[in-house]
Protein backbone atom coordinates (compact mmCIF):
# COMPACT_ATOMS: atom_id res chain seq x y z
CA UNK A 1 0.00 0.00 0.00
CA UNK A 2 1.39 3.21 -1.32
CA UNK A 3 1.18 6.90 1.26
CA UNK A 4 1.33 10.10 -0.32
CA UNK A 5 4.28 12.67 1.20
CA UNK A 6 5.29 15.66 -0.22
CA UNK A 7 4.35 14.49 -3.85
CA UNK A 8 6.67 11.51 -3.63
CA UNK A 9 5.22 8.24 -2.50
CA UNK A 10 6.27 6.20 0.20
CA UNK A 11 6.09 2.34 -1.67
CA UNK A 12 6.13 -1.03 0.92
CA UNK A 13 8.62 -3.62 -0.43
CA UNK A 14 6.17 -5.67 -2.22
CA UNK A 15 4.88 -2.64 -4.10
CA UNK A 16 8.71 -1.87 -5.21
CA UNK A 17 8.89 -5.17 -6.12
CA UNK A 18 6.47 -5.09 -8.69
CA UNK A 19 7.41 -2.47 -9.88
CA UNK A 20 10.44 -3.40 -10.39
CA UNK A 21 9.41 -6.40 -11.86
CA UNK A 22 11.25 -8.65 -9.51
CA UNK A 23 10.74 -11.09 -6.83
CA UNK A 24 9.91 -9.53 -3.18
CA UNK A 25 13.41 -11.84 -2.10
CA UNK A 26 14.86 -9.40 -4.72
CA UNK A 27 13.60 -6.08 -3.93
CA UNK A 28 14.99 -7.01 -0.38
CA UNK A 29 18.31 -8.03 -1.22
CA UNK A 30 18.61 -4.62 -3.12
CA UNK A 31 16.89 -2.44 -0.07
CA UNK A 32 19.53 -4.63 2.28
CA UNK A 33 22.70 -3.68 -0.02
CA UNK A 34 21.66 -0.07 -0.72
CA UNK A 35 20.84 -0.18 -4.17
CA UNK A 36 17.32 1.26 -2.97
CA UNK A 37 17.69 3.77 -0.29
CA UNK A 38 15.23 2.42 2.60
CA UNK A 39 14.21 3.39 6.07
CA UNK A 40 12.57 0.98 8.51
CA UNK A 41 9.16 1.54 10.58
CA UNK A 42 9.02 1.39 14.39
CA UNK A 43 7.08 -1.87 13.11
CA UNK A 44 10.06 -3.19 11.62
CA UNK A 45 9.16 -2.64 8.01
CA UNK A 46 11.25 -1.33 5.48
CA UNK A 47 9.89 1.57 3.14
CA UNK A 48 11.50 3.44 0.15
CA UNK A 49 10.19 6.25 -2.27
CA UNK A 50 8.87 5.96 -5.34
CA UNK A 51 11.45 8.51 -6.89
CA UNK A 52 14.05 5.59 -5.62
CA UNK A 53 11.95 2.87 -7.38
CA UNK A 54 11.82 4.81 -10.69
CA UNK A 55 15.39 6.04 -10.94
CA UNK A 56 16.41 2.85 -10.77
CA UNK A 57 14.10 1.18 -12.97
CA UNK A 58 15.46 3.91 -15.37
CA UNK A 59 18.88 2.76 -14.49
CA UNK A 60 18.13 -0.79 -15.56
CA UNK A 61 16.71 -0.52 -18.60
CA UNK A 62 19.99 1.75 -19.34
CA UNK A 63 21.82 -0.98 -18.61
CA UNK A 64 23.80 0.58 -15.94
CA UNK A 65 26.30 -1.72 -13.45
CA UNK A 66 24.85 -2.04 -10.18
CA UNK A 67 27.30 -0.02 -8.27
CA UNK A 68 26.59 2.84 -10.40
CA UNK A 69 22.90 2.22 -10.09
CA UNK A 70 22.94 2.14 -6.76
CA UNK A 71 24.98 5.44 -6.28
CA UNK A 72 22.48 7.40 -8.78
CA UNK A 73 19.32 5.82 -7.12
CA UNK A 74 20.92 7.36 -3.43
CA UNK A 75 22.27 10.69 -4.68
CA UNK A 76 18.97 11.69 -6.50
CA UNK A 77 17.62 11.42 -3.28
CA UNK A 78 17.17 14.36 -0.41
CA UNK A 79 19.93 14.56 2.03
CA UNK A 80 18.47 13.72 5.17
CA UNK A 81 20.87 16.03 6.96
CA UNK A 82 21.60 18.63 4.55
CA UNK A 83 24.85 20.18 4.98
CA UNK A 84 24.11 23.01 2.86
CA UNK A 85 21.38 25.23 2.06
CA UNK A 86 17.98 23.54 0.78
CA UNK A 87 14.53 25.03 -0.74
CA UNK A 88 11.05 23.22 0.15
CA UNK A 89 10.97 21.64 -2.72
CA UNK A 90 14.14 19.61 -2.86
CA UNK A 91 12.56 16.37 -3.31
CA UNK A 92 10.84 17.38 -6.40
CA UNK A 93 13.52 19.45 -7.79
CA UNK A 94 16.18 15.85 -7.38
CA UNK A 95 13.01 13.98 -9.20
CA UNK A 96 13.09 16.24 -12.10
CA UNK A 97 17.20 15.83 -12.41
CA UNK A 98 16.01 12.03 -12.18
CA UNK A 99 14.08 12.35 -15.07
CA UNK A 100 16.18 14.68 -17.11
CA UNK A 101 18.63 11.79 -17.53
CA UNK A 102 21.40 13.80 -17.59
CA UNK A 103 23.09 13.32 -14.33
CA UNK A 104 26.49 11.57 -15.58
CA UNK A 105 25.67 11.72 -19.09
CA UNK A 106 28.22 12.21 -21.70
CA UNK A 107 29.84 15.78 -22.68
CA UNK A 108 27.60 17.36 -25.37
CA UNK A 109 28.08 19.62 -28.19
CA UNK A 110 25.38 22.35 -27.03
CA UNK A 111 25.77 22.55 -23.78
CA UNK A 112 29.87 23.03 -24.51
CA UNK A 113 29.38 25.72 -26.31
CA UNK A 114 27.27 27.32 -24.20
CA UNK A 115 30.20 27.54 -21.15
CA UNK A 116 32.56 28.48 -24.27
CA UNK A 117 30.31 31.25 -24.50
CA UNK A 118 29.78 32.32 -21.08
CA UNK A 119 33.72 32.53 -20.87
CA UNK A 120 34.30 34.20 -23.87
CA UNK A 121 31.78 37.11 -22.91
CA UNK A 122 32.60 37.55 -19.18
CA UNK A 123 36.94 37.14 -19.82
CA UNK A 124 36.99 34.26 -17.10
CA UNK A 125 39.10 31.94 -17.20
CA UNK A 126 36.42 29.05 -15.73
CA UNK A 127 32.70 28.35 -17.31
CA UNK A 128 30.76 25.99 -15.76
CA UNK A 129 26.96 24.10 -16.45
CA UNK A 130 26.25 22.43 -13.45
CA UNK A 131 23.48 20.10 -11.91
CA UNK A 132 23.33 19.22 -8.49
CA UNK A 133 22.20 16.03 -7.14
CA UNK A 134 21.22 15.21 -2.92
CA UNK A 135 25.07 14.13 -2.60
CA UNK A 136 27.12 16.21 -5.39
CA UNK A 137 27.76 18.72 -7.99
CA UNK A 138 28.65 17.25 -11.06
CA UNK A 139 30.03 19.26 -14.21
CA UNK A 140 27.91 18.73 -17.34
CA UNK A 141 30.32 21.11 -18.76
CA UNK A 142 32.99 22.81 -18.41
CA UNK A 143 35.90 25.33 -19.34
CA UNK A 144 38.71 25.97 -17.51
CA UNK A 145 38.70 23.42 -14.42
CA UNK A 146 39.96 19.98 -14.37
CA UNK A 147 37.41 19.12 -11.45
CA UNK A 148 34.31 16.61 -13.12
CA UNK A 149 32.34 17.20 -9.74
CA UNK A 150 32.58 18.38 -6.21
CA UNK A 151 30.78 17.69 -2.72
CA UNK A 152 27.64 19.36 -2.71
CA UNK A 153 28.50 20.59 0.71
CA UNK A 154 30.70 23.27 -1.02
CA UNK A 155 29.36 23.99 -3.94
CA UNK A 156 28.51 27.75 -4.49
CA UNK A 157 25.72 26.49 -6.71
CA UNK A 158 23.67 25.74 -4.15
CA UNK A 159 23.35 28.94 -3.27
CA UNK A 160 22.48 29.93 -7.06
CA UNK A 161 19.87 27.50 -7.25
CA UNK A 162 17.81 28.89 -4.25
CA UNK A 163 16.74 32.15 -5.57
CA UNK A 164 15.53 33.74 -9.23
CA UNK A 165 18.24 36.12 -10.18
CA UNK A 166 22.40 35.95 -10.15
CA UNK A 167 24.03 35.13 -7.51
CA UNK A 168 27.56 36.65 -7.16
CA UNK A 169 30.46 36.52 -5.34
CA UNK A 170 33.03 38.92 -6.09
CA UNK A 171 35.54 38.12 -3.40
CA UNK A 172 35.12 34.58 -1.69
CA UNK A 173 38.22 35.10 0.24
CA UNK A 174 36.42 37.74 2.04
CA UNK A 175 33.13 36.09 2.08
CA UNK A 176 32.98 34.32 5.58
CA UNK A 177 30.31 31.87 3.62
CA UNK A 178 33.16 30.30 1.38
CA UNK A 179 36.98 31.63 2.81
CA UNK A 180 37.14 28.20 3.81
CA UNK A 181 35.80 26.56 1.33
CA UNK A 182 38.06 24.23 -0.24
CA UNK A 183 37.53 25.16 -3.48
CA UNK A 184 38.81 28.42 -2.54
CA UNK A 185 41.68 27.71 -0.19
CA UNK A 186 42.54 24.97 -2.98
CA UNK A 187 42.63 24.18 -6.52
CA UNK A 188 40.79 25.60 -8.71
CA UNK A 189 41.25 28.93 -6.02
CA UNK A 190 38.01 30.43 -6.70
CA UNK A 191 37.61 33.54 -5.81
CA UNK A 192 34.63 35.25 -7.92
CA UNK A 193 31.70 33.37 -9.02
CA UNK A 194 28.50 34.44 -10.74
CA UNK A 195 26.17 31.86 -11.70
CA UNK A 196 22.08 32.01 -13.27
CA UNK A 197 19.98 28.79 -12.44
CA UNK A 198 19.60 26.52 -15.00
CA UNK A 199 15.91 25.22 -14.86
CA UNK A 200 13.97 22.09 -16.39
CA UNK A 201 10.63 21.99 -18.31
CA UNK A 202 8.51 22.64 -15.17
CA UNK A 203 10.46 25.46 -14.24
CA UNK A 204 13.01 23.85 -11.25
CA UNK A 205 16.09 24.63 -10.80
CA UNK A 206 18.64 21.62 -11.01
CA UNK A 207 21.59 23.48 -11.54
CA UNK A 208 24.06 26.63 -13.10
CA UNK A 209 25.52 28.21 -15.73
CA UNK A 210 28.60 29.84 -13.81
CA UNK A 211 31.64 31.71 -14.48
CA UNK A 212 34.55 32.03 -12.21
CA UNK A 213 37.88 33.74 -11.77
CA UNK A 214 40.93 33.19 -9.19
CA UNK A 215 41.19 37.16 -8.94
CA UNK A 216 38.30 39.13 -6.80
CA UNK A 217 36.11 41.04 -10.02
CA UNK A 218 32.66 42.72 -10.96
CA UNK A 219 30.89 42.20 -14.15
CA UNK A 220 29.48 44.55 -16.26
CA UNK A 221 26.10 44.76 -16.69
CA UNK A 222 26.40 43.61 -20.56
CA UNK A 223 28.37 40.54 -19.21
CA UNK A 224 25.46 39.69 -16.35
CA UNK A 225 23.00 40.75 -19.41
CA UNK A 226 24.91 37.73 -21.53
CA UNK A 227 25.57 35.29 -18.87
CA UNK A 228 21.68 35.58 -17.83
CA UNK A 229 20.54 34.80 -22.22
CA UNK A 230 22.84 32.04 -21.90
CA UNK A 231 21.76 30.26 -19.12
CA UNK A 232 18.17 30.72 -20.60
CA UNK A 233 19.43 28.91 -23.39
CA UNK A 234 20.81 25.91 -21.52
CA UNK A 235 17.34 26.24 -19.74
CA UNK A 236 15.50 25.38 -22.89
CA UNK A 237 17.64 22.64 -23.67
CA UNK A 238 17.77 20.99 -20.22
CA UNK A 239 13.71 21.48 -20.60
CA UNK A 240 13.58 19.04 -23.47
CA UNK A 241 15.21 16.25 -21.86
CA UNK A 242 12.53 15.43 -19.38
């Protein structure tokens, strides 16, 4: 029997199980090993999400190995202890990356030359198209950075995501939100960021279009003006893929 919370549904084992199209033994085995991310009852009964169920189903029919599977099924999941900041509507916003498929996709063409773009027109030396998942920000593209992903916990995209308009940083060295911040104290030595959200078809955000420099900066309005078009761009073409 299925319970409704927060627009994700809380599934019993046997109702994951036939979803999944497997034996109740089965669905077990996987809540037991972490391939589904499961909670127990005070009754003793184990209980997952159906955002779990599906992102793994989609995982399957991709073929995936089950490590991987497992990893993408937990991190497209809400943290339940959040080290950074969170809106309301996490647990929708990590079910439309689910569905967008492009968590850990391959580098693409149009989204490539969209940070190519964004670095050309601002002068930084770093462009980056982000999406963030419950457990990591992972680097759909980028220019300028060797890092594929970082910890969500110190991503400055988290703060991007949370509101409408830029968010900038024009000295994080300064900033007592990210001086320590390893990404600032270390490679790549970030020290300004500015960074549009980067929304899906129903209008959440699941990640950035960002710039960055290792030397403190402002942009012009033109460049904010240009960075902004752009990430509406990569907006559109996130919004087809789910």
């Amino acid at each position: 029997m299925t319970t409704r919370h927060d627009d994700d549904p809380i599934l019993t084992t046997r109702d994951a199980a036939r979803l999944l199209g497997v034996a109740v033994s089965t669905a077990q085995v996987w809540m037991e090993g972490g391939a589904l991310p499961t909670w127990k009852t005070p009754g003793g009964h184990r209980r997952v999400r159906l955002s779990a169920v599906t992102q793994l189903m989609r995982q399957r029919e991709a073929g995936l190995p089950a490590a991987q599977s497992a990893r993408l099924a937990a991190e497209l999941l809400p943290s339940p202890a959040p080290a950074y900041p969170v809106a309301p509507n996490e647990a929708q916003r990590l079910a439309a990356l689910a569905a967008s498929r492009l968590m850990g996709s391959p580098e693409e063409a149009v989204f490539d030359r969209v940070t190519w773009l964004a670095s050309h027109v601002t002068e930084c030396p770093m462009a980056l198209l982000t999406l963030l998942s419950g457990q990591r920000q992972w680097f759909k593209s980028r220019i300028g950075i060797a890092l594929r992903e970082s910890p969500r916990e110190v991503a400055f995209c988290s703060h991007t995501i949370m509101q409408d308009g830029v968010f900038v940083v024009e000295d994080a060295g300064a900033d007592p939100r990210f001086a320590a911040n390893p990404l600032v104290t270390g490679a790549p030595y970030i020290r300004f960021y500015a960074g549009y959200p980067v929304r899906g078809a129903d209008g959440l955000a699941l990640g950035s279009l960002c710039v960055l420099d290792r030397e403190p900066r402002r942009l012009r309005e033109r460049e904010l003006r240009a960075l902004r078009e752009l990430a509406a761009i990569a907006s559109d073409e996130v919004g087809r893929r789910g």
